[in-house]
PDB file of N, CA and C in Angstrom:
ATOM      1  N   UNK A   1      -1.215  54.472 -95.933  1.00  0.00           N
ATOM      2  CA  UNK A   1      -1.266  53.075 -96.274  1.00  0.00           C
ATOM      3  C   UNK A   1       0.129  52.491 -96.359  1.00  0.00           C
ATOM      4  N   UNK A   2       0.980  53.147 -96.684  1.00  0.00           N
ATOM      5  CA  UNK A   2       2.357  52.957 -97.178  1.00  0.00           C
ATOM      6  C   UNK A   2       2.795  52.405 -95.117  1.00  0.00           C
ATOM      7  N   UNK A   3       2.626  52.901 -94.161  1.00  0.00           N
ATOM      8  CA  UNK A   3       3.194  52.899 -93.270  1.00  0.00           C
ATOM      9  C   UNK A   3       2.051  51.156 -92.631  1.00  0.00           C
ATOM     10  N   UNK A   4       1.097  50.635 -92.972  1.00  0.00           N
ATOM     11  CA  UNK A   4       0.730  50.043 -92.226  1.00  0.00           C
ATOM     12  C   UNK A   4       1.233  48.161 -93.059  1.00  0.00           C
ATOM     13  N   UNK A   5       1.956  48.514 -94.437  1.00  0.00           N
ATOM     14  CA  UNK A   5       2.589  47.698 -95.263  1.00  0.00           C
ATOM     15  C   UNK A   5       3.972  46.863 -94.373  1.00  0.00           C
ATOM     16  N   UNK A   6       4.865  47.786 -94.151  1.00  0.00           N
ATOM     17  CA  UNK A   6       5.786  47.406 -92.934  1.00  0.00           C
ATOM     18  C   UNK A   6       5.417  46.926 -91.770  1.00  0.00           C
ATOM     19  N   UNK A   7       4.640  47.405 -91.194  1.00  0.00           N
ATOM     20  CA  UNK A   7       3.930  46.947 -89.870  1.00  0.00           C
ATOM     21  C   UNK A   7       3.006  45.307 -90.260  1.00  0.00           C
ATOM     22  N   UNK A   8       2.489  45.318 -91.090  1.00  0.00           N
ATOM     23  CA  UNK A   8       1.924  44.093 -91.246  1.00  0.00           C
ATOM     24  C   UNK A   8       2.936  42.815 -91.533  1.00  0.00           C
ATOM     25  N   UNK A   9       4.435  43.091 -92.449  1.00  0.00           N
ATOM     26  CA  UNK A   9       5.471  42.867 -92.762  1.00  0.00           C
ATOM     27  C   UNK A   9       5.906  42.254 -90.908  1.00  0.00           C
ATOM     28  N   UNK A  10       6.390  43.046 -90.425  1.00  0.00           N
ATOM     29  CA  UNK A  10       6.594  42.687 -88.970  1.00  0.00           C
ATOM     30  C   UNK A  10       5.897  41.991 -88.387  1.00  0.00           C
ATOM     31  N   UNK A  11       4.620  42.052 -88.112  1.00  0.00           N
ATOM     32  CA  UNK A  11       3.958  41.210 -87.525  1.00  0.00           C
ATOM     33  C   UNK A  11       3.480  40.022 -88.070  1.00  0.00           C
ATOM     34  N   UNK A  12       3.889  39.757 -89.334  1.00  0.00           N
ATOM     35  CA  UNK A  12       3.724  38.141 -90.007  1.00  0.00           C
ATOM     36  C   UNK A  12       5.349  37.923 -89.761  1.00  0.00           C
ATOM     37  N   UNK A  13       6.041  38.045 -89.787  1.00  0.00           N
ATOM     38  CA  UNK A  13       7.472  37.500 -89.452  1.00  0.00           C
ATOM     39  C   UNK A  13       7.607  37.412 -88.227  1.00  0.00           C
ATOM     40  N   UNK A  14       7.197  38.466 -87.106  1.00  0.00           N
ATOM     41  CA  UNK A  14       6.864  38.018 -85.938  1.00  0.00           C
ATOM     42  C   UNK A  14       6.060  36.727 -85.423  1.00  0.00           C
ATOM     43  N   UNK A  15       5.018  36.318 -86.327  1.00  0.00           N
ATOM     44  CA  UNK A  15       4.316  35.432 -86.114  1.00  0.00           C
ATOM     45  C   UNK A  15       4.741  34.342 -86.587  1.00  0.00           C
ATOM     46  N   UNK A  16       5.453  34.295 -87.750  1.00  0.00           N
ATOM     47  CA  UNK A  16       6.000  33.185 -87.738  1.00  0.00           C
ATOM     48  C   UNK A  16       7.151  32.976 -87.074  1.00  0.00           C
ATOM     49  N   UNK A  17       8.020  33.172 -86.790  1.00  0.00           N
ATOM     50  CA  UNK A  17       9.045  33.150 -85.635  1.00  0.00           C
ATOM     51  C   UNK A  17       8.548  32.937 -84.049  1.00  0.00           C
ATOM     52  N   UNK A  18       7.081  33.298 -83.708  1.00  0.00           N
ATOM     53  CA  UNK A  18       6.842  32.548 -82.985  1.00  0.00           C
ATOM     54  C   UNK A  18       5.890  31.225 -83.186  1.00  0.00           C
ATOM     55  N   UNK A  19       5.131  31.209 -83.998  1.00  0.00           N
ATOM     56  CA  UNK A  19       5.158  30.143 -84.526  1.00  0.00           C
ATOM     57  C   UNK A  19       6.018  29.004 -84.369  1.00  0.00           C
ATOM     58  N   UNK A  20       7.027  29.337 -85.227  1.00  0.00           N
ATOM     59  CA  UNK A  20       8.074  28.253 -85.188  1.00  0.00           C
ATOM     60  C   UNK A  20       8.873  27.816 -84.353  1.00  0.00           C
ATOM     61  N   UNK A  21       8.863  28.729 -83.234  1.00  0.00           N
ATOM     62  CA  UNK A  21       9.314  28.680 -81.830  1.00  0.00           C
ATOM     63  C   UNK A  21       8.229  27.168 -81.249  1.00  0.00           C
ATOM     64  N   UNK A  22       6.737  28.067 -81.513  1.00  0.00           N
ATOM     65  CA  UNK A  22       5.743  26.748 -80.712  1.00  0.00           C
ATOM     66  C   UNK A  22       5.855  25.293 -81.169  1.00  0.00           C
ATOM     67  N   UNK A  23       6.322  24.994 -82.611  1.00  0.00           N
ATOM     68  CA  UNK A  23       6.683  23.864 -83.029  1.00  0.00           C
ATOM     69  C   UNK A  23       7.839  23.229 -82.339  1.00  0.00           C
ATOM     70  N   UNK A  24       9.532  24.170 -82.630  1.00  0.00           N
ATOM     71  CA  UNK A  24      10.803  23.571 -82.280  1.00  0.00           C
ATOM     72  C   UNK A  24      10.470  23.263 -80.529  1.00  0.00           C
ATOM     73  N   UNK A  25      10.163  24.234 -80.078  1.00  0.00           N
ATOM     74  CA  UNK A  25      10.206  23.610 -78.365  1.00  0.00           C
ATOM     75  C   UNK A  25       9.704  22.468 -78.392  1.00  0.00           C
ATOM     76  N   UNK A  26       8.585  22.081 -78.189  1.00  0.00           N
ATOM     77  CA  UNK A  26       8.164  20.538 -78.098  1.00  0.00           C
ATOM     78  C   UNK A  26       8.603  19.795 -78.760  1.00  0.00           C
ATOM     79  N   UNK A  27       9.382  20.060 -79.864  1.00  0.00           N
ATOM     80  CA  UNK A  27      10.202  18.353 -80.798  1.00  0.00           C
ATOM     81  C   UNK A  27      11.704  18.251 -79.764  1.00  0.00           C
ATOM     82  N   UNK A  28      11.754  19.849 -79.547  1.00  0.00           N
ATOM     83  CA  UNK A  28      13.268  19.429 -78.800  1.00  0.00           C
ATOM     84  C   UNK A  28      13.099  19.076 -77.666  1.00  0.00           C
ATOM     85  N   UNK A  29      12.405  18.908 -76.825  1.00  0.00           N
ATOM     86  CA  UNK A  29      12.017  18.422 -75.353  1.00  0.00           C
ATOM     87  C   UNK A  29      11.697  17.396 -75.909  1.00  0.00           C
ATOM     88  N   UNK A  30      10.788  16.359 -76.731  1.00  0.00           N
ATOM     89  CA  UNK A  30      10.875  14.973 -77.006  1.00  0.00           C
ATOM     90  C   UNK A  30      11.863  14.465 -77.736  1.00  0.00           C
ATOM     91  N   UNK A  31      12.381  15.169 -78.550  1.00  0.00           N
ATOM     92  CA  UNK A  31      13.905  14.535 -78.845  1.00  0.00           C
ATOM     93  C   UNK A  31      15.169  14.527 -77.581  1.00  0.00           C
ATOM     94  N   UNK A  32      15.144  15.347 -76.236  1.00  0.00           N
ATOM     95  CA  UNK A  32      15.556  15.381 -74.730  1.00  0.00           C
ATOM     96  C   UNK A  32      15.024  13.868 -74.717  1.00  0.00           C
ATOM     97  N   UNK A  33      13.750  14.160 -74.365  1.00  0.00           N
ATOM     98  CA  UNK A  33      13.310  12.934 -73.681  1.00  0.00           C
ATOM     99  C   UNK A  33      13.888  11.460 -74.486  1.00  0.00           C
ATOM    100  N   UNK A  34      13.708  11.294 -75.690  1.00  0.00           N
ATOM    101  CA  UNK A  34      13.811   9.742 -75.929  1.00  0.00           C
ATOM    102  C   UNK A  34      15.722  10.009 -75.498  1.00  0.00           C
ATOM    103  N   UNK A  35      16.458  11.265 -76.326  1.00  0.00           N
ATOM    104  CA  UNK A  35      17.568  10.926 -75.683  1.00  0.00           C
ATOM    105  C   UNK A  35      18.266  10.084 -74.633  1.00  0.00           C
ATOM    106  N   UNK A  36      17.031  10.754 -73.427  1.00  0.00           N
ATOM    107  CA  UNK A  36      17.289  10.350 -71.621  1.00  0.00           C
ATOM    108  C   UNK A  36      17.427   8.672 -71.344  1.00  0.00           C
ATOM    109  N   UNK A  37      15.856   8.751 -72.005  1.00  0.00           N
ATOM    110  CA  UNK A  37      15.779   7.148 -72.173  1.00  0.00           C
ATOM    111  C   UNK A  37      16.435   6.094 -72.418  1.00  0.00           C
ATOM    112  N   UNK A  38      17.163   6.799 -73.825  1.00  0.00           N
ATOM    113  CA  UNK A  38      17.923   5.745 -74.358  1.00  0.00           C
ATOM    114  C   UNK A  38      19.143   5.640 -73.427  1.00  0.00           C
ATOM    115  N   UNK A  39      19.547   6.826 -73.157  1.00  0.00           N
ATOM    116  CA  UNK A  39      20.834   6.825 -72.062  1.00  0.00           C
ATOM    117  C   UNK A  39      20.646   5.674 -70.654  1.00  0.00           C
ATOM    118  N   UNK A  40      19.211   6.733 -70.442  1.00  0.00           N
ATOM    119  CA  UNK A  40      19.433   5.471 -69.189  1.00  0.00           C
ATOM    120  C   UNK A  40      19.157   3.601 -69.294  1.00  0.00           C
ATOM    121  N   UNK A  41      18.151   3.533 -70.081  1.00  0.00           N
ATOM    122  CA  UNK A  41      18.522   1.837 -70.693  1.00  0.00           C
ATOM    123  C   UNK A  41      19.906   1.385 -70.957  1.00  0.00           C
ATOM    124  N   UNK A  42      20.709   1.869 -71.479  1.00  0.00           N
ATOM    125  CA  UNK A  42      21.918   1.446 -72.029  1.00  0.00           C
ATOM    126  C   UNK A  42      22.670   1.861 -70.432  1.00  0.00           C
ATOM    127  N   UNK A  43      22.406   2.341 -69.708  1.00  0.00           N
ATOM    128  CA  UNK A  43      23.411   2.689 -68.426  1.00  0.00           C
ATOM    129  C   UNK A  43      22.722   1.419 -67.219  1.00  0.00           C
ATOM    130  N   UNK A  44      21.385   1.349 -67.939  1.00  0.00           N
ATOM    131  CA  UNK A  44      20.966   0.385 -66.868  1.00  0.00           C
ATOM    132  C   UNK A  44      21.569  -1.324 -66.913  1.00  0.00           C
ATOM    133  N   UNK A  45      21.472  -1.423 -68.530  1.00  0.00           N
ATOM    134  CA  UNK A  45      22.309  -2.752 -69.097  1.00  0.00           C
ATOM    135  C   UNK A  45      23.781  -3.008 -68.569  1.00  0.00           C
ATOM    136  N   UNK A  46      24.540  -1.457 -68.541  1.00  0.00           N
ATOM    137  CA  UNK A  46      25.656  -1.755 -68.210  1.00  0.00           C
ATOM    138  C   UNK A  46      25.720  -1.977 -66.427  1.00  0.00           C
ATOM    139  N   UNK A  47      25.219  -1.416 -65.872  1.00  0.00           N
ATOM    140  CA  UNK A  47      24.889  -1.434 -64.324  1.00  0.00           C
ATOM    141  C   UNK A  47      24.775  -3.160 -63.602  1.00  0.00           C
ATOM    142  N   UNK A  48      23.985  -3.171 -65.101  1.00  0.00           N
ATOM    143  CA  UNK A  48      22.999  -5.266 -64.473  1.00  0.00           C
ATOM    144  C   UNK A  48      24.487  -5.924 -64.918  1.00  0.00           C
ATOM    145  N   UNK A  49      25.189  -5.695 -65.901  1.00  0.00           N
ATOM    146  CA  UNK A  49      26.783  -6.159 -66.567  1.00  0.00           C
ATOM    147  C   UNK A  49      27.826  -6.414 -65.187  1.00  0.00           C
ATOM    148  N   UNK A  50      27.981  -5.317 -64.523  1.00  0.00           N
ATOM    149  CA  UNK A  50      28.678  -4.885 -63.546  1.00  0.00           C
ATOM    150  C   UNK A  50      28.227  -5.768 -62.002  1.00  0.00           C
ATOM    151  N   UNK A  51      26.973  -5.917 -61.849  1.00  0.00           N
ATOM    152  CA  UNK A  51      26.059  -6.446 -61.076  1.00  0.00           C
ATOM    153  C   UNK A  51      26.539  -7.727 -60.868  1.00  0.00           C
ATOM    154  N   UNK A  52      26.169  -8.388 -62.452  1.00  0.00           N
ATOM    155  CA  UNK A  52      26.714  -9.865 -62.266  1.00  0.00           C
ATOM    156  C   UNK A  52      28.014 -10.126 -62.480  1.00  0.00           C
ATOM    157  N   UNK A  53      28.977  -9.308 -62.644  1.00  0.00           N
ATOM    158  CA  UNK A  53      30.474  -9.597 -62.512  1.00  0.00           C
ATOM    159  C   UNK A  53      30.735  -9.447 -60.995  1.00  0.00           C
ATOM    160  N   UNK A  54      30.455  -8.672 -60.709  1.00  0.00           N
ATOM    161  CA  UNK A  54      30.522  -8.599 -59.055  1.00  0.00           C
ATOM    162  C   UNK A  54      30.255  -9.599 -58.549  1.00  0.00           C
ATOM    163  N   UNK A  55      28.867 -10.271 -58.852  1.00  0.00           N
ATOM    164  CA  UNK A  55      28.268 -11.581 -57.686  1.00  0.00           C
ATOM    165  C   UNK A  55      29.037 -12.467 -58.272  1.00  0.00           C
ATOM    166  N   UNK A  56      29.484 -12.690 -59.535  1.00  0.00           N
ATOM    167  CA  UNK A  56      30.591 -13.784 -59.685  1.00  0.00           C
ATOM    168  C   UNK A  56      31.560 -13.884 -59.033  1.00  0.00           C
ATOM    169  N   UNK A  57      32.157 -12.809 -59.001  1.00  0.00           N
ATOM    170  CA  UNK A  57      33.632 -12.407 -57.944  1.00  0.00           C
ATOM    171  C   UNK A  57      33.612 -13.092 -56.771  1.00  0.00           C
ATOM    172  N   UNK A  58      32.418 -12.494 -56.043  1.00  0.00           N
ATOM    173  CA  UNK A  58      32.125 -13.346 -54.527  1.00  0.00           C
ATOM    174  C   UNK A  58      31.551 -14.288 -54.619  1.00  0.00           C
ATOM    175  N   UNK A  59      30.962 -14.780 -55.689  1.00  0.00           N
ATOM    176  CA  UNK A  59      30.845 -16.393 -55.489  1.00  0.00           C
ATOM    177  C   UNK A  59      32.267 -17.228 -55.439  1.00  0.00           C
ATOM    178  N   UNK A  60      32.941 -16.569 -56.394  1.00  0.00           N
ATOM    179  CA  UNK A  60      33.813 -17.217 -56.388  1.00  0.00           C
ATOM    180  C   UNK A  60      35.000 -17.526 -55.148  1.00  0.00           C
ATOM    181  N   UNK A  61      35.008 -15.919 -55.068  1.00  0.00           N
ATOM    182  CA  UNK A  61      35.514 -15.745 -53.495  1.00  0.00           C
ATOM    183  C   UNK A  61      34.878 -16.973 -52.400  1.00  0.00           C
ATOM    184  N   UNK A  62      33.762 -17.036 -51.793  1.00  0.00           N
ATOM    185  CA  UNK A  62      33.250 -17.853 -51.156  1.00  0.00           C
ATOM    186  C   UNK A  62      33.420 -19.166 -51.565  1.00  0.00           C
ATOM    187  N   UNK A  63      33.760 -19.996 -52.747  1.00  0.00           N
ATOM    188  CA  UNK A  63      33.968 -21.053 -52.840  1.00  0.00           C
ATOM    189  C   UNK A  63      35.893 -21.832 -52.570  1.00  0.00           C
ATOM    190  N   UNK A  64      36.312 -20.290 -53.010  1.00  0.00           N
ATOM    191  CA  UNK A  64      38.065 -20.213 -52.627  1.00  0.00           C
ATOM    192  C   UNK A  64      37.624 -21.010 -51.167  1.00  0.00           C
ATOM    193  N   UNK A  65      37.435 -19.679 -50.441  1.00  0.00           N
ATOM    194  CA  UNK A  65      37.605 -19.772 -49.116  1.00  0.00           C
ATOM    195  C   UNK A  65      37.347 -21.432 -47.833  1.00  0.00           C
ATOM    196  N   UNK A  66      35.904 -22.218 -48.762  1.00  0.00           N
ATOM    197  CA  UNK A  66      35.167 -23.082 -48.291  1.00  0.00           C
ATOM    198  C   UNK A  66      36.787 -23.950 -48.739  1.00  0.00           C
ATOM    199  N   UNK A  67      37.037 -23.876 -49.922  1.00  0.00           N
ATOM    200  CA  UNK A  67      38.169 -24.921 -50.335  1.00  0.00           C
ATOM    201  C   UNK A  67      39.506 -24.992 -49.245  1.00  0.00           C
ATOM    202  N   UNK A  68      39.904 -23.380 -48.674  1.00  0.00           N
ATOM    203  CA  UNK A  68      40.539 -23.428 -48.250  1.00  0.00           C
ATOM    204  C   UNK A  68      40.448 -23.714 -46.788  1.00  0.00           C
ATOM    205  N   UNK A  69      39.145 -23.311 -46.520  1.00  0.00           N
ATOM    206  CA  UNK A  69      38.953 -24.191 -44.996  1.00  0.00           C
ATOM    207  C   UNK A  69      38.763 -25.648 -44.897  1.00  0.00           C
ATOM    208  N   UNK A  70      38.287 -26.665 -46.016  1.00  0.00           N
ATOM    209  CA  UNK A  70      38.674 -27.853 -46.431  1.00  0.00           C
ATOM    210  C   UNK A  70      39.851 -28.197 -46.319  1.00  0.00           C
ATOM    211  N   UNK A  71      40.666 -27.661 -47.379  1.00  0.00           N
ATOM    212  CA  UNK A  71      42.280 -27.851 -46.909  1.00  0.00           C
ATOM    213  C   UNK A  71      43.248 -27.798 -45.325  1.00  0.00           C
ATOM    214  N   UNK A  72      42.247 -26.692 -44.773  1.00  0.00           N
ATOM    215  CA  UNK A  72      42.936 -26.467 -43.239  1.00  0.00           C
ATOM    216  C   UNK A  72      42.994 -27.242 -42.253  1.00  0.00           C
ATOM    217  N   UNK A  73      41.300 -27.927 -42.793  1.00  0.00           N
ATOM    218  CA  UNK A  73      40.208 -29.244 -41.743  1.00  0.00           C
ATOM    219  C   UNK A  73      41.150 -30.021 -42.053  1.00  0.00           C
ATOM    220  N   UNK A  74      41.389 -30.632 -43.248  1.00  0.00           N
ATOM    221  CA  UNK A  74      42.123 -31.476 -43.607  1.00  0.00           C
ATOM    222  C   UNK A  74      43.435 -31.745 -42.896  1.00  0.00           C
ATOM    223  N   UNK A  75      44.492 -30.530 -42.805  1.00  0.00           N
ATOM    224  CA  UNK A  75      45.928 -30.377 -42.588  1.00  0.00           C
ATOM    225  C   UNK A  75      45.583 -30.228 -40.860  1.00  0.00           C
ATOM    226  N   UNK A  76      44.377 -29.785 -40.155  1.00  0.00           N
ATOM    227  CA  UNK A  76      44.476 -29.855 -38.704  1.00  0.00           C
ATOM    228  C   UNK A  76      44.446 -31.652 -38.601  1.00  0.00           C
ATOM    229  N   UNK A  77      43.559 -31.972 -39.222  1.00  0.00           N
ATOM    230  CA  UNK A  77      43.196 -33.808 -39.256  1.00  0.00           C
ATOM    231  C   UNK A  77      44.723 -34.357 -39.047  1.00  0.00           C
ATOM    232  N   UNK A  78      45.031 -34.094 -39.818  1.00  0.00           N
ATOM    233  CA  UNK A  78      46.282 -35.216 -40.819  1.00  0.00           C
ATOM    234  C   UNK A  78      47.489 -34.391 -39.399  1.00  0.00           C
ATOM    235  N   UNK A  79      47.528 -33.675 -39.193  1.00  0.00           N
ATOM    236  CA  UNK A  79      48.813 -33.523 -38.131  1.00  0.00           C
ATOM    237  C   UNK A  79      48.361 -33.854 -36.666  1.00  0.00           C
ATOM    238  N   UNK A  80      46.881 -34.165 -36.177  1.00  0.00           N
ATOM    239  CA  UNK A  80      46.541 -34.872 -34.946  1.00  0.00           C
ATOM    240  C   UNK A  80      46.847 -36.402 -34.558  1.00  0.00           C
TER     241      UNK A  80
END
């Protein structure tokens, strides 16, 4: 009897250790997951940030340019 005391000892500590294994895996794969999420929302905000600084740039660019072909129309005009 003395020998099946240890053995039962082992196999409830075994069991809970896996046990507690079956719990931690799935909180840590959904604590992964919302991680991801949150990463990629906040990477996506900065992306759309970047997006519209860009199309400003070339708007702006394109309105330079119209000005400066105005100015050119102008300066071909005025020296004919």
């Amino acid at each position: 009897m003395n020998s099946t005391v240890p053995t039962a000892k082992k196999s409830h500590t075994k069991l809970l250790f896996i046990l507690s294994l079956g719990i931690l895996i799935p909180v840590t794969l959904i604590a992964l997951v919302f991680f991801a999420a949150k990463n990629d929302a906040e990477n996506q905000k900065e992306y759309d940030r970047i997006r519209q600084q860009q199309a400003e740039k070339i708007e702006f660019q394109k309105q330079q340019q119209k000005i400066q072909q105005a100015i050119d129309t102008k300066q071909t005009v005025s020296e004919s």
